[in-house]
N, C-alpha and C. Protein backbone atom coordinates (compact mmCIF):
# COMPACT_ATOMS: atom_id res chain seq x y z
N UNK A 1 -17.40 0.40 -26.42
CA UNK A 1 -16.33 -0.39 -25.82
C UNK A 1 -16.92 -1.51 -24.98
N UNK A 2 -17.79 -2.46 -25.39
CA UNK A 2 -18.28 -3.25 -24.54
C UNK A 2 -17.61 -4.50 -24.91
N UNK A 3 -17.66 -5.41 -24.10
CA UNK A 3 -16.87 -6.73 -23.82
C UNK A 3 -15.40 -6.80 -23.25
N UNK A 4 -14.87 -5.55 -22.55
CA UNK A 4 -13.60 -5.23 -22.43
C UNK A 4 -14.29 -5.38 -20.80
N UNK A 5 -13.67 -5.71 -20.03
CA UNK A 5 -13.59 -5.45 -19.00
C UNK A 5 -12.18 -5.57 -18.27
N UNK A 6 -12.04 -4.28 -17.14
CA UNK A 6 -11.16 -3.67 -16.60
C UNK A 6 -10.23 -4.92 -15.87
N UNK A 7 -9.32 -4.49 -16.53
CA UNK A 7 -8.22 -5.76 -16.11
C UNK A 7 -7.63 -6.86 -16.65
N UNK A 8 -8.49 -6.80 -17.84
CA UNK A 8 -8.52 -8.20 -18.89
C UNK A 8 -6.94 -7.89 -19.83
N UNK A 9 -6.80 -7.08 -20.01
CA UNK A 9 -5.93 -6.51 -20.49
C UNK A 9 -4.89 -5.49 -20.90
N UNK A 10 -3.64 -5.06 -20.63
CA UNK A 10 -3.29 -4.29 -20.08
C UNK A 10 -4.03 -2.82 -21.61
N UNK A 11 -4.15 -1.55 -21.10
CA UNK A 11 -4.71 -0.65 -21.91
C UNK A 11 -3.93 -0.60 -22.91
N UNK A 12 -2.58 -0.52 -23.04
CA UNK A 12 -1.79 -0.05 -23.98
C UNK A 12 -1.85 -0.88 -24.85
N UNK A 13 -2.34 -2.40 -24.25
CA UNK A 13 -2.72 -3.03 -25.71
C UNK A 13 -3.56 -3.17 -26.68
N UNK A 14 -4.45 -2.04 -25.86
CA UNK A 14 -6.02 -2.31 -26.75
C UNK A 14 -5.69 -1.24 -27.60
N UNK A 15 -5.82 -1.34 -29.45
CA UNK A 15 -5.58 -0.12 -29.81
C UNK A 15 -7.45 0.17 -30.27
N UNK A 16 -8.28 -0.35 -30.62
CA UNK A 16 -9.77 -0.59 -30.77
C UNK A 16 -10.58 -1.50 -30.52
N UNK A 17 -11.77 -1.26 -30.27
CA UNK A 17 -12.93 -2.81 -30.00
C UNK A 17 -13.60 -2.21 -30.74
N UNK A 18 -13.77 -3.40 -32.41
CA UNK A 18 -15.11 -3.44 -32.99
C UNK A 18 -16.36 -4.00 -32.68
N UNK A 19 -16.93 -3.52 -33.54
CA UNK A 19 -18.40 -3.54 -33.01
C UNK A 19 -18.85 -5.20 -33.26
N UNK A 20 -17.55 -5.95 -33.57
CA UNK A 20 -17.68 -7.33 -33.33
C UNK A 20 -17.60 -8.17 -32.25
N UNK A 21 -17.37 -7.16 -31.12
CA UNK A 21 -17.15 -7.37 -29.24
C UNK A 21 -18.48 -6.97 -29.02
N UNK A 22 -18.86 -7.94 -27.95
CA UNK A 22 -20.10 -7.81 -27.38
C UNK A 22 -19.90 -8.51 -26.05
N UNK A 23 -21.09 -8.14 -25.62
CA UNK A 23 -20.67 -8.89 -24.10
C UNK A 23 -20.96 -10.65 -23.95
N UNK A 24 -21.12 -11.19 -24.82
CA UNK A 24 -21.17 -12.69 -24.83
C UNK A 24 -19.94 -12.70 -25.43
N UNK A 25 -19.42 -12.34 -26.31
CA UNK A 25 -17.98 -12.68 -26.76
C UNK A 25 -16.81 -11.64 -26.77
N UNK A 26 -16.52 -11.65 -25.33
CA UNK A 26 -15.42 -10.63 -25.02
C UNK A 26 -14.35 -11.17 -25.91
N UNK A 27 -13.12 -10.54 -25.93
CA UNK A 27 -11.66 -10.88 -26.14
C UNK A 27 -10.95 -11.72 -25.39
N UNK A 28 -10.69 -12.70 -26.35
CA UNK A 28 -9.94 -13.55 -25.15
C UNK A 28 -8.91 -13.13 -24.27
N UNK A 29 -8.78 -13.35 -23.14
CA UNK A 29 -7.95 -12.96 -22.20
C UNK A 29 -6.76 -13.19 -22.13
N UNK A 30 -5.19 -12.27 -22.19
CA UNK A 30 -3.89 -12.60 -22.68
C UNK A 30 -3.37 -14.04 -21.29
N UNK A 31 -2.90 -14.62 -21.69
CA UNK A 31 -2.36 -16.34 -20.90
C UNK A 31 -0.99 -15.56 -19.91
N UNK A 32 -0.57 -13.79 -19.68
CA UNK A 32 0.03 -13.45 -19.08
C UNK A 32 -0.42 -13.21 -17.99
N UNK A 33 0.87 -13.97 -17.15
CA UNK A 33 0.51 -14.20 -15.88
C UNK A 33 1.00 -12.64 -15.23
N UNK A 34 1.12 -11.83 -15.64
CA UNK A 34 1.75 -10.39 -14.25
C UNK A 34 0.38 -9.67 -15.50
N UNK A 35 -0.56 -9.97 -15.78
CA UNK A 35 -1.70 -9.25 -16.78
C UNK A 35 -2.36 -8.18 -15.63
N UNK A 36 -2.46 -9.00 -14.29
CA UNK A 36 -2.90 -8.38 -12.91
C UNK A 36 -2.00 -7.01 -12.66
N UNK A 37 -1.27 -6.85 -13.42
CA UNK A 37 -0.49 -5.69 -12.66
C UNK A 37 -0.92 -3.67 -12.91
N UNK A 38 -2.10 -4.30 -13.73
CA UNK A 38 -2.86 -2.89 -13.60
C UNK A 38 -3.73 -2.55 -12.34
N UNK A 39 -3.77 -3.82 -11.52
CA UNK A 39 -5.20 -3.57 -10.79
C UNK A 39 -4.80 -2.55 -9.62
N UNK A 40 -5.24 -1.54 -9.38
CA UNK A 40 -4.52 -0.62 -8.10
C UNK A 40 -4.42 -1.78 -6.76
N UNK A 41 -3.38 -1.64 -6.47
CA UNK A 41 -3.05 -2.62 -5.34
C UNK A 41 -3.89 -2.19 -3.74
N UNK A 42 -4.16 -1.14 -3.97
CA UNK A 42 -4.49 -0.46 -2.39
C UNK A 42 -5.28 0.80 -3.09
N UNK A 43 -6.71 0.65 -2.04
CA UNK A 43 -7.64 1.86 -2.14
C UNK A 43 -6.81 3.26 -1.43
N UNK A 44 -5.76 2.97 -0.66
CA UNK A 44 -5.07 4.29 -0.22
C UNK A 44 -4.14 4.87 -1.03
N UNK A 45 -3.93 5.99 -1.14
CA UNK A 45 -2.62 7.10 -2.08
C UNK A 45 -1.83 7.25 -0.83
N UNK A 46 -0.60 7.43 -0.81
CA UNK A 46 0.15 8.49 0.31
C UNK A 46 -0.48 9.78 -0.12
N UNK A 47 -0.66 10.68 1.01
CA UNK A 47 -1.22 11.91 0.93
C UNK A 47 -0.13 12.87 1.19
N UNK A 48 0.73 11.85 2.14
CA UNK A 48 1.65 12.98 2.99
C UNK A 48 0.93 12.84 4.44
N UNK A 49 -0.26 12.73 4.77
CA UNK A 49 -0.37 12.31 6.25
C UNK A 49 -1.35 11.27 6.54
N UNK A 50 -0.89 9.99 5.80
CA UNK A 50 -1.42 8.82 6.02
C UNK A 50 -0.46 7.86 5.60
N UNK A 51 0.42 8.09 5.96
CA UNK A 51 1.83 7.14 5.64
C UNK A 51 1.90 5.68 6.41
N UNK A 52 1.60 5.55 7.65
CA UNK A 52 1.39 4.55 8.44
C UNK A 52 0.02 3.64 7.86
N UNK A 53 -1.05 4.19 7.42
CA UNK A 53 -2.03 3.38 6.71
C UNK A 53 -1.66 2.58 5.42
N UNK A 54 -1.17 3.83 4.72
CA UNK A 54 -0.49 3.41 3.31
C UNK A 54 0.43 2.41 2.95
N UNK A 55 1.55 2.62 3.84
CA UNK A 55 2.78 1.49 3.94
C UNK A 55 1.77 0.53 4.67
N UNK A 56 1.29 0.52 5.62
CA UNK A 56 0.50 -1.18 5.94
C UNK A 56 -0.20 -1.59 4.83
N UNK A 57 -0.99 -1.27 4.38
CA UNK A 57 -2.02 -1.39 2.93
C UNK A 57 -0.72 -1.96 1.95
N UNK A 58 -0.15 -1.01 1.55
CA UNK A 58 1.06 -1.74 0.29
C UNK A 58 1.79 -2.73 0.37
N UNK A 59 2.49 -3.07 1.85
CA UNK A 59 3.11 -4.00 2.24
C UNK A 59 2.03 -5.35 2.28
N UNK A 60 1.05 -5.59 2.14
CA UNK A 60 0.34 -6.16 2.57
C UNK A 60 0.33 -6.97 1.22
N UNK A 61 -0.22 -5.91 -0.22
CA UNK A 61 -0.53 -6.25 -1.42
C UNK A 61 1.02 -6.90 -1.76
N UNK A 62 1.85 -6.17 -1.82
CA UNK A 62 3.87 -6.59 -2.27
C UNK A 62 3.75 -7.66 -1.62
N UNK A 63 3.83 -7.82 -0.54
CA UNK A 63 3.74 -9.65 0.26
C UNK A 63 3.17 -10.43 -0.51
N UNK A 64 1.82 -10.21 -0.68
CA UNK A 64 0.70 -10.85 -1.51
C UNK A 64 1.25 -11.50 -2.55
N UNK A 65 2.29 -10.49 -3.26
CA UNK A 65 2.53 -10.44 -4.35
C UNK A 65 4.16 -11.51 -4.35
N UNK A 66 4.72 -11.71 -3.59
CA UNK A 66 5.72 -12.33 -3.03
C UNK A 66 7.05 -11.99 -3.74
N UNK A 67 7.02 -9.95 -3.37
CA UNK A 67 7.61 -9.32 -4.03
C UNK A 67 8.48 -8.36 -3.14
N UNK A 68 8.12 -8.99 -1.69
CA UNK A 68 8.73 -7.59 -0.74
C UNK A 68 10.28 -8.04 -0.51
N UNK A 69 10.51 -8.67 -0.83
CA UNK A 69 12.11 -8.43 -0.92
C UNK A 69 12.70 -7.10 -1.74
N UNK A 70 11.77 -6.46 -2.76
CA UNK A 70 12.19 -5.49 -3.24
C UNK A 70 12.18 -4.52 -2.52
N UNK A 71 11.46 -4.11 -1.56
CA UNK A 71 11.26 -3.21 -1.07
C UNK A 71 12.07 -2.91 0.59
N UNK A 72 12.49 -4.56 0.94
CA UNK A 72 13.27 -4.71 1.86
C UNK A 72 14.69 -4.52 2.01
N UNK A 73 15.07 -3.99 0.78
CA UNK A 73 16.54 -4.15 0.43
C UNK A 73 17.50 -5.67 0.67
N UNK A 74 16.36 -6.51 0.84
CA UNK A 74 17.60 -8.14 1.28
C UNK A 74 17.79 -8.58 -0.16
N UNK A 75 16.98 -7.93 -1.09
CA UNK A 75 17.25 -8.23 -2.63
C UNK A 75 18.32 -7.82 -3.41
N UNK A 76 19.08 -7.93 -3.87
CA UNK A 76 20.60 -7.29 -4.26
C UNK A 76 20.33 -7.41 -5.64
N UNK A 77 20.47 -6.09 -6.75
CA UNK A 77 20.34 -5.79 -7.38
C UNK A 77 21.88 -6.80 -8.35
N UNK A 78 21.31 -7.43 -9.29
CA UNK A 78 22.14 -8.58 -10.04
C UNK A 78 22.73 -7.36 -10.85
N UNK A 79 24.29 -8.08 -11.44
CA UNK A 79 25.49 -7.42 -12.71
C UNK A 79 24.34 -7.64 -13.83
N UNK A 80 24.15 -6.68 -14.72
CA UNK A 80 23.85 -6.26 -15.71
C UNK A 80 23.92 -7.40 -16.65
N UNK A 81 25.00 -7.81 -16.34
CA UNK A 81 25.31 -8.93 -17.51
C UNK A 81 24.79 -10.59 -17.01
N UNK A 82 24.08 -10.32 -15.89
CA UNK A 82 23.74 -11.59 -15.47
C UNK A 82 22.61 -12.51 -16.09
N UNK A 83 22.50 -13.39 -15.83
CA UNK A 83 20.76 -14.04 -16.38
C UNK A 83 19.85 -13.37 -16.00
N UNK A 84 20.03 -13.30 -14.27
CA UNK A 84 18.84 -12.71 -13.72
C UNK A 84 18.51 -11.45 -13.66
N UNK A 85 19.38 -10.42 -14.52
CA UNK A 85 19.33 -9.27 -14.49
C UNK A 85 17.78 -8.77 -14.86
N UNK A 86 17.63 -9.40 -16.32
CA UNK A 86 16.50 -8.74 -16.48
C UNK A 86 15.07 -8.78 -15.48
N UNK A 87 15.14 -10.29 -15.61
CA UNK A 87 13.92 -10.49 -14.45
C UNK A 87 14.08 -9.68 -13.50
N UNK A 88 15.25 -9.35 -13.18
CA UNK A 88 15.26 -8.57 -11.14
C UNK A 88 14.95 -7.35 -12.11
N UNK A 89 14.67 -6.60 -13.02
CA UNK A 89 14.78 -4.79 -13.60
C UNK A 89 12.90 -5.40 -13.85
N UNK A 90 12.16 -5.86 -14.75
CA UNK A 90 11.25 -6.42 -14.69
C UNK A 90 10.79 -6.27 -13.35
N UNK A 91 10.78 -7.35 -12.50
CA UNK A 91 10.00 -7.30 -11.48
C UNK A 91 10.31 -5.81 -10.11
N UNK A 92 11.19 -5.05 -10.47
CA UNK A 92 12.08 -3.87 -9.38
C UNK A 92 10.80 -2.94 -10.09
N UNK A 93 10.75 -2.67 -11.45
CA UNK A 93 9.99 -1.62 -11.98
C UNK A 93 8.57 -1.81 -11.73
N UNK A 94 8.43 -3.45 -11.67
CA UNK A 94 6.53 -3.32 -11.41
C UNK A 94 6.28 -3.19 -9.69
N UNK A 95 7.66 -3.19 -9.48
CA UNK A 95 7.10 -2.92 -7.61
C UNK A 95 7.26 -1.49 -7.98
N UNK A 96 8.12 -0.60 -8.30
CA UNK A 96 8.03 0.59 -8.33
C UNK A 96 7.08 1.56 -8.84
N UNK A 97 6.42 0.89 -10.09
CA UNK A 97 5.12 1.46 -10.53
C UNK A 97 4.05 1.01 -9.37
N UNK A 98 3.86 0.14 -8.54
CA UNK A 98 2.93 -0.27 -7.53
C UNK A 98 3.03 0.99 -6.33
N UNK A 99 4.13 1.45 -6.58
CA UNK A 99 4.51 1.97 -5.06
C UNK A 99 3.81 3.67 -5.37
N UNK A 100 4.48 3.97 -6.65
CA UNK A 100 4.21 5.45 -7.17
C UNK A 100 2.57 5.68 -7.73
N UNK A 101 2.66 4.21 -8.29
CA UNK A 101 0.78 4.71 -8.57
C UNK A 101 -0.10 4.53 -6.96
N UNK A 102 0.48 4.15 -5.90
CA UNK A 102 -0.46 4.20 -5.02
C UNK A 102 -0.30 6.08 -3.92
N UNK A 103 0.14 6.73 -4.68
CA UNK A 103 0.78 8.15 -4.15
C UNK A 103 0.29 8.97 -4.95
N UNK A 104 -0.18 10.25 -4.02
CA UNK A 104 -0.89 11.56 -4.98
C UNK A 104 0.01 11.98 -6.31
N UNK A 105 -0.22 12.34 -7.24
CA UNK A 105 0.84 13.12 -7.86
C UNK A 105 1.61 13.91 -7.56
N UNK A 106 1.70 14.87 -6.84
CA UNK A 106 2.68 15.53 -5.79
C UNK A 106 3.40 14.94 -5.37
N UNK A 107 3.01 13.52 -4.77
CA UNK A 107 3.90 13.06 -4.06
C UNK A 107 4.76 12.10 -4.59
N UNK A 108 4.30 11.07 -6.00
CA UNK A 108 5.01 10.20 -6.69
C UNK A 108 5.70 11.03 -7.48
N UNK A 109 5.83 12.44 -7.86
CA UNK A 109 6.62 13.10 -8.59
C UNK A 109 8.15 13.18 -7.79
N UNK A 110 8.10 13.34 -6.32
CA UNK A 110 9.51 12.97 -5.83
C UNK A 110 9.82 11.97 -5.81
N UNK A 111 9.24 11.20 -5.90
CA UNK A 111 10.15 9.88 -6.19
C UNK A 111 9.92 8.98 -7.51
N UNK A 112 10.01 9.99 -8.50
CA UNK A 112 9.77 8.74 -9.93
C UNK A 112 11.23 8.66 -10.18
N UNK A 113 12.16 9.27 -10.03
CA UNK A 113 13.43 8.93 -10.74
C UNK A 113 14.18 8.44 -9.62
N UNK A 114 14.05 7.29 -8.78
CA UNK A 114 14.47 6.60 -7.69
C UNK A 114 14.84 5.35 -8.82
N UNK A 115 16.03 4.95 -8.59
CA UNK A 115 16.25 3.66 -9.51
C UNK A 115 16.06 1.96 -9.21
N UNK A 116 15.37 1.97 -7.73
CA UNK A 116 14.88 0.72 -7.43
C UNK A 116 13.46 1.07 -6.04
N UNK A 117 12.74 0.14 -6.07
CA UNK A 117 11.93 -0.10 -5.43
C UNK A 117 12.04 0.19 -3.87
N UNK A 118 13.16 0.27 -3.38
CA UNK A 118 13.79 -0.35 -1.95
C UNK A 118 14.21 1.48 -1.82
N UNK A 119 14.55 2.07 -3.02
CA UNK A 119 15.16 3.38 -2.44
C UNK A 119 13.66 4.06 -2.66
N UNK A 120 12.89 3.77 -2.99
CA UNK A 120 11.37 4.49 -3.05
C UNK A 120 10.89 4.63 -1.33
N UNK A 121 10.67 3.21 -1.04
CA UNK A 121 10.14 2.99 0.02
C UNK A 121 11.21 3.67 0.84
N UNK A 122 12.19 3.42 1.24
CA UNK A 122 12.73 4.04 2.43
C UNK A 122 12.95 5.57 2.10
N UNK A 123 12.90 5.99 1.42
CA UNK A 123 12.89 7.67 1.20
C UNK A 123 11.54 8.14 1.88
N UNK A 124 10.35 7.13 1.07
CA UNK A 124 9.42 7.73 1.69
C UNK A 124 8.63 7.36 3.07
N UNK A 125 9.23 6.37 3.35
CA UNK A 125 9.62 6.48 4.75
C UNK A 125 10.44 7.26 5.92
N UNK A 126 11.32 7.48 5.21
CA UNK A 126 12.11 9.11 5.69
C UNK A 126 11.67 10.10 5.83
N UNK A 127 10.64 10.83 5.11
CA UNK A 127 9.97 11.62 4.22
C UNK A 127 8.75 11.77 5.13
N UNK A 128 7.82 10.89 5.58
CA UNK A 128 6.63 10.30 6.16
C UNK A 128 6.22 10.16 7.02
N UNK A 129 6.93 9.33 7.43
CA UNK A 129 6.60 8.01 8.95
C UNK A 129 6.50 8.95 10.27
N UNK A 130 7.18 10.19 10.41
CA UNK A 130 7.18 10.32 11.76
C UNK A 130 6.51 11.99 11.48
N UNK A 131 5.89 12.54 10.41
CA UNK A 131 5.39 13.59 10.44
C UNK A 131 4.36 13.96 11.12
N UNK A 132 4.40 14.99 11.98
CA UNK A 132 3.09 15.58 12.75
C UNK A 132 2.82 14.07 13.27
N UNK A 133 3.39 13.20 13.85
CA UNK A 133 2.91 12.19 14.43
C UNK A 133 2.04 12.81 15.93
N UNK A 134 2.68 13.39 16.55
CA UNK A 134 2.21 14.04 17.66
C UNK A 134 0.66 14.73 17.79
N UNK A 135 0.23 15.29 16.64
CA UNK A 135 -1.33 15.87 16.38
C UNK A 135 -2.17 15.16 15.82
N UNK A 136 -1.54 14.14 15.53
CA UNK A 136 -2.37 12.61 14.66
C UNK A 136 -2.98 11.77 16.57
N UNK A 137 -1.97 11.65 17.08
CA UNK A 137 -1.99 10.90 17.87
C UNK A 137 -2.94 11.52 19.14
N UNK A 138 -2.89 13.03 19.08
CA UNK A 138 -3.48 13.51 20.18
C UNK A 138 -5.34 13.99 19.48
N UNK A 139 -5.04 13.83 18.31
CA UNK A 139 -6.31 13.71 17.52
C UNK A 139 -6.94 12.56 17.83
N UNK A 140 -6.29 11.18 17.67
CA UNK A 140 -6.96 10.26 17.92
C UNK A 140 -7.45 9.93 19.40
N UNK A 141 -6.55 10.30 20.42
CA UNK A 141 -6.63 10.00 21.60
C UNK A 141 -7.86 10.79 22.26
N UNK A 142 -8.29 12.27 21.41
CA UNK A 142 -9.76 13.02 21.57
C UNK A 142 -10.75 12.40 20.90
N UNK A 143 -10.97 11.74 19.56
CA UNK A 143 -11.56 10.94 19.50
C UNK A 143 -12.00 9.31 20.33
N UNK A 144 -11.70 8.97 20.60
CA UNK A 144 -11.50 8.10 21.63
C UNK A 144 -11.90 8.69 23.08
N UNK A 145 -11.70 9.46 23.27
CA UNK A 145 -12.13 9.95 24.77
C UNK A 145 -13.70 10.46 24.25
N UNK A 146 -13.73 11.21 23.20
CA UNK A 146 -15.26 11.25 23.34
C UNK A 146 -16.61 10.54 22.65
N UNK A 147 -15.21 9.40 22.27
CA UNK A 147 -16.01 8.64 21.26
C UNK A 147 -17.33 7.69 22.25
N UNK A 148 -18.78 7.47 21.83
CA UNK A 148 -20.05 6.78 22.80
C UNK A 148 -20.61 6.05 21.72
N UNK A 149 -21.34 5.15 22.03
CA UNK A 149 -22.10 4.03 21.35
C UNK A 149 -23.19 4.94 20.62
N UNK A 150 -24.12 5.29 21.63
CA UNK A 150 -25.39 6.04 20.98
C UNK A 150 -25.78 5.70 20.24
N UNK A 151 -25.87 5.86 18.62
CA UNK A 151 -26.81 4.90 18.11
C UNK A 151 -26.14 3.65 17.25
N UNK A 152 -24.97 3.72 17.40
CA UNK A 152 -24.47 2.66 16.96
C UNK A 152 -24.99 1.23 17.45
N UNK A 153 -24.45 0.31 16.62
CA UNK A 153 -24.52 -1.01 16.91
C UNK A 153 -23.41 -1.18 17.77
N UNK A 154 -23.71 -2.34 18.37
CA UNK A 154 -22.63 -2.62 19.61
C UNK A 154 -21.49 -3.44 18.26
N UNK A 155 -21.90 -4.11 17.19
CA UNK A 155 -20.74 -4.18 16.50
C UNK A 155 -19.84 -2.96 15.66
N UNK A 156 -20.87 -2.01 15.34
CA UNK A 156 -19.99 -1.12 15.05
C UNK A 156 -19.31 0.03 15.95
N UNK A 157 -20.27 0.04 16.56
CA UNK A 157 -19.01 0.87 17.87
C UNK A 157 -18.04 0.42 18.77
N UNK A 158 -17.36 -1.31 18.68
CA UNK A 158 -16.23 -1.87 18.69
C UNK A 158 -15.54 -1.55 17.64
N UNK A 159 -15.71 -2.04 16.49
CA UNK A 159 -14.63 -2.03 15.08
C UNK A 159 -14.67 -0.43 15.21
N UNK A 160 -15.55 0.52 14.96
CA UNK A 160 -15.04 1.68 15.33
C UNK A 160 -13.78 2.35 16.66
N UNK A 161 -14.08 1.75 18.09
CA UNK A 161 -13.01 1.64 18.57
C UNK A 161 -11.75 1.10 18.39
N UNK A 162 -11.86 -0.26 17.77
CA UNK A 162 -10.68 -0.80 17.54
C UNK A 162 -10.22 -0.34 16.33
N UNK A 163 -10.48 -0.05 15.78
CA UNK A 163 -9.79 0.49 14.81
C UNK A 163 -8.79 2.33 15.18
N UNK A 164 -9.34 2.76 15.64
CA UNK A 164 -8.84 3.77 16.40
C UNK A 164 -7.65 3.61 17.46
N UNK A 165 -8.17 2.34 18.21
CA UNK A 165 -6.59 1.92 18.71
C UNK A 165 -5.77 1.68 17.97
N UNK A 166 -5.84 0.49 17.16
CA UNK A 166 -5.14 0.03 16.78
C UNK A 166 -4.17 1.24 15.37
N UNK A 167 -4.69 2.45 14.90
CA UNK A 167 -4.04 3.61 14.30
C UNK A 167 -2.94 4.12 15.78
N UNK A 168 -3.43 3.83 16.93
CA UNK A 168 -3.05 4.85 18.16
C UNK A 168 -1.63 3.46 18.62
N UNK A 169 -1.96 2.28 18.32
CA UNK A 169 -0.54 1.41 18.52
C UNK A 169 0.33 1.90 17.54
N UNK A 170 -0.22 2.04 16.29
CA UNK A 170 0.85 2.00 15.52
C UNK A 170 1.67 3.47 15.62
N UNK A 171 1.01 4.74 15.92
CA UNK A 171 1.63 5.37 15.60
C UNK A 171 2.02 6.48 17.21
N UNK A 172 1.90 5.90 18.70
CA UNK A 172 2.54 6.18 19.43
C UNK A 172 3.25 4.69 20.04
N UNK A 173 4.49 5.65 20.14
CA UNK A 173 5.67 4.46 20.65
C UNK A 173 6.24 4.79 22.16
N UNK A 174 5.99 3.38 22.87
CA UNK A 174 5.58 3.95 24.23
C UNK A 174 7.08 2.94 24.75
N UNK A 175 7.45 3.63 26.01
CA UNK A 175 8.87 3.25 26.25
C UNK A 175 8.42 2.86 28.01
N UNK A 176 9.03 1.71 28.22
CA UNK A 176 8.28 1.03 29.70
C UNK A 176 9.61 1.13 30.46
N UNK A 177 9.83 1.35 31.26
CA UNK A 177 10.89 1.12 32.41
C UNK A 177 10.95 0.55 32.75
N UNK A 178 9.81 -0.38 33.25
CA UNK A 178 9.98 -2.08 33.79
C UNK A 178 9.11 -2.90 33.08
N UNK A 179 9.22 -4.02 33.24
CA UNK A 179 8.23 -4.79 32.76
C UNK A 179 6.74 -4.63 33.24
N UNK A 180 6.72 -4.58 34.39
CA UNK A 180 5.58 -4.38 35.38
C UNK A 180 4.62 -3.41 34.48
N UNK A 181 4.89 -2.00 33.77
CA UNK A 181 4.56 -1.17 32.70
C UNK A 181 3.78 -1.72 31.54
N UNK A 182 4.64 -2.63 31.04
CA UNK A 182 3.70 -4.14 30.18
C UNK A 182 2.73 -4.31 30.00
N UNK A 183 2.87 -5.24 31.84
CA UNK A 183 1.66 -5.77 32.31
C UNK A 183 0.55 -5.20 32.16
N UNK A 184 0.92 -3.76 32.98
CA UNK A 184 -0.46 -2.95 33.17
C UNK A 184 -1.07 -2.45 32.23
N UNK A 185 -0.06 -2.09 31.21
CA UNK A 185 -0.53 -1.63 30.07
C UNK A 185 -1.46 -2.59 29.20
N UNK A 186 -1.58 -3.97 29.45
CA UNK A 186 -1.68 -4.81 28.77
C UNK A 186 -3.14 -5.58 29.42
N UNK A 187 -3.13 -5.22 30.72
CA UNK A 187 -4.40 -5.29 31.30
C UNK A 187 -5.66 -4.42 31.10
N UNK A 188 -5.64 -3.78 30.36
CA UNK A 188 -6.66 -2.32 30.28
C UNK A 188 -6.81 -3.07 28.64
């Protein structure tokens, strides 16, 4: 199978490569522009307790993709009989295959028979977002307390910290009574 390289074309179209493919004369490459839509969008799966990583990672690629209206629900699913019907079922299904192939099998099995993109995401946002948040957060907050430079580089034992905060913004939600709370918080 040489001269094929991953991405060039979607699999289902390749039914053989003869031994007339070589790596100076691959197959020409199909002139379809959504040809990209095999490439895994995000090195993360939902696991079930990395939901806050996952949805940032996916949202990121769907934006990219200038596709998150599907997933936002501001997209309104067109009459059947419309022009734009097909395109909106077309582009609803390749956000939905984006969403389910980035999820364990366990977990894209509850939601393959969701009939748009927008009811994927917020289910599994329902489903997700606020699980065991509390032992995530007090996990991180022990890391962080005993986290030391030692032999790190002084650049990697920042991005190592910050990155640890910045999991610890996203996933404790802190409620101020005054502004003054803000401040201080915002000074440290």
């Amino acid at each position: 199978m040489t001269g094929i390289r991953f991405g060039d074309i979607p699999v289902s179209l390749v039914s053989e490569v003869t031994s007339e493919s070589s790596s100076e004369n691959p197959p020409p490459i199909p002139s379809n522009p959504n040809a990209d839509y095999i490439i895994l969008p995000t090195g993360y799966k939902l696991n079930g307790k990395n939901y806050n990583l996952w949805s940032h990672a996916i949202s990121i690629f769907i934006g990219g993709k200038g596709k998150e209206d599907y997933i936002s629900s501001d997209l309104l699913q067109p009459e059947e009989k419309s022009p734009g019907f097909k395109k909106w079922k077309a582009e609803n299904n390749m956000v939905m295959s984006w969403l389910l192939n980035t999820m364990t099998p366990d977990i894209g099995e509850q939601f393959m028979f969701y009939k748009t993109a927008s009811e994927i995401w917020e289910a599994a946002r329902d489903t997700f977002s606020n699980q065991e948040n509390t032992s995530i957060i007090f996990e991180i907050k022990g890391i962080l307390h005993d986290l030391r430079q030692g032999e790190l580089t002084v650049t990697n034992y920042f991005t190592t910290l910050n990155r640890y905060w910045q999991q610890l913004d996203v996933l404790d939600s802190l409620t101020w009574s005054c502004s003054e709370d803000g401040k201080q918080y915002n000074a440290y």
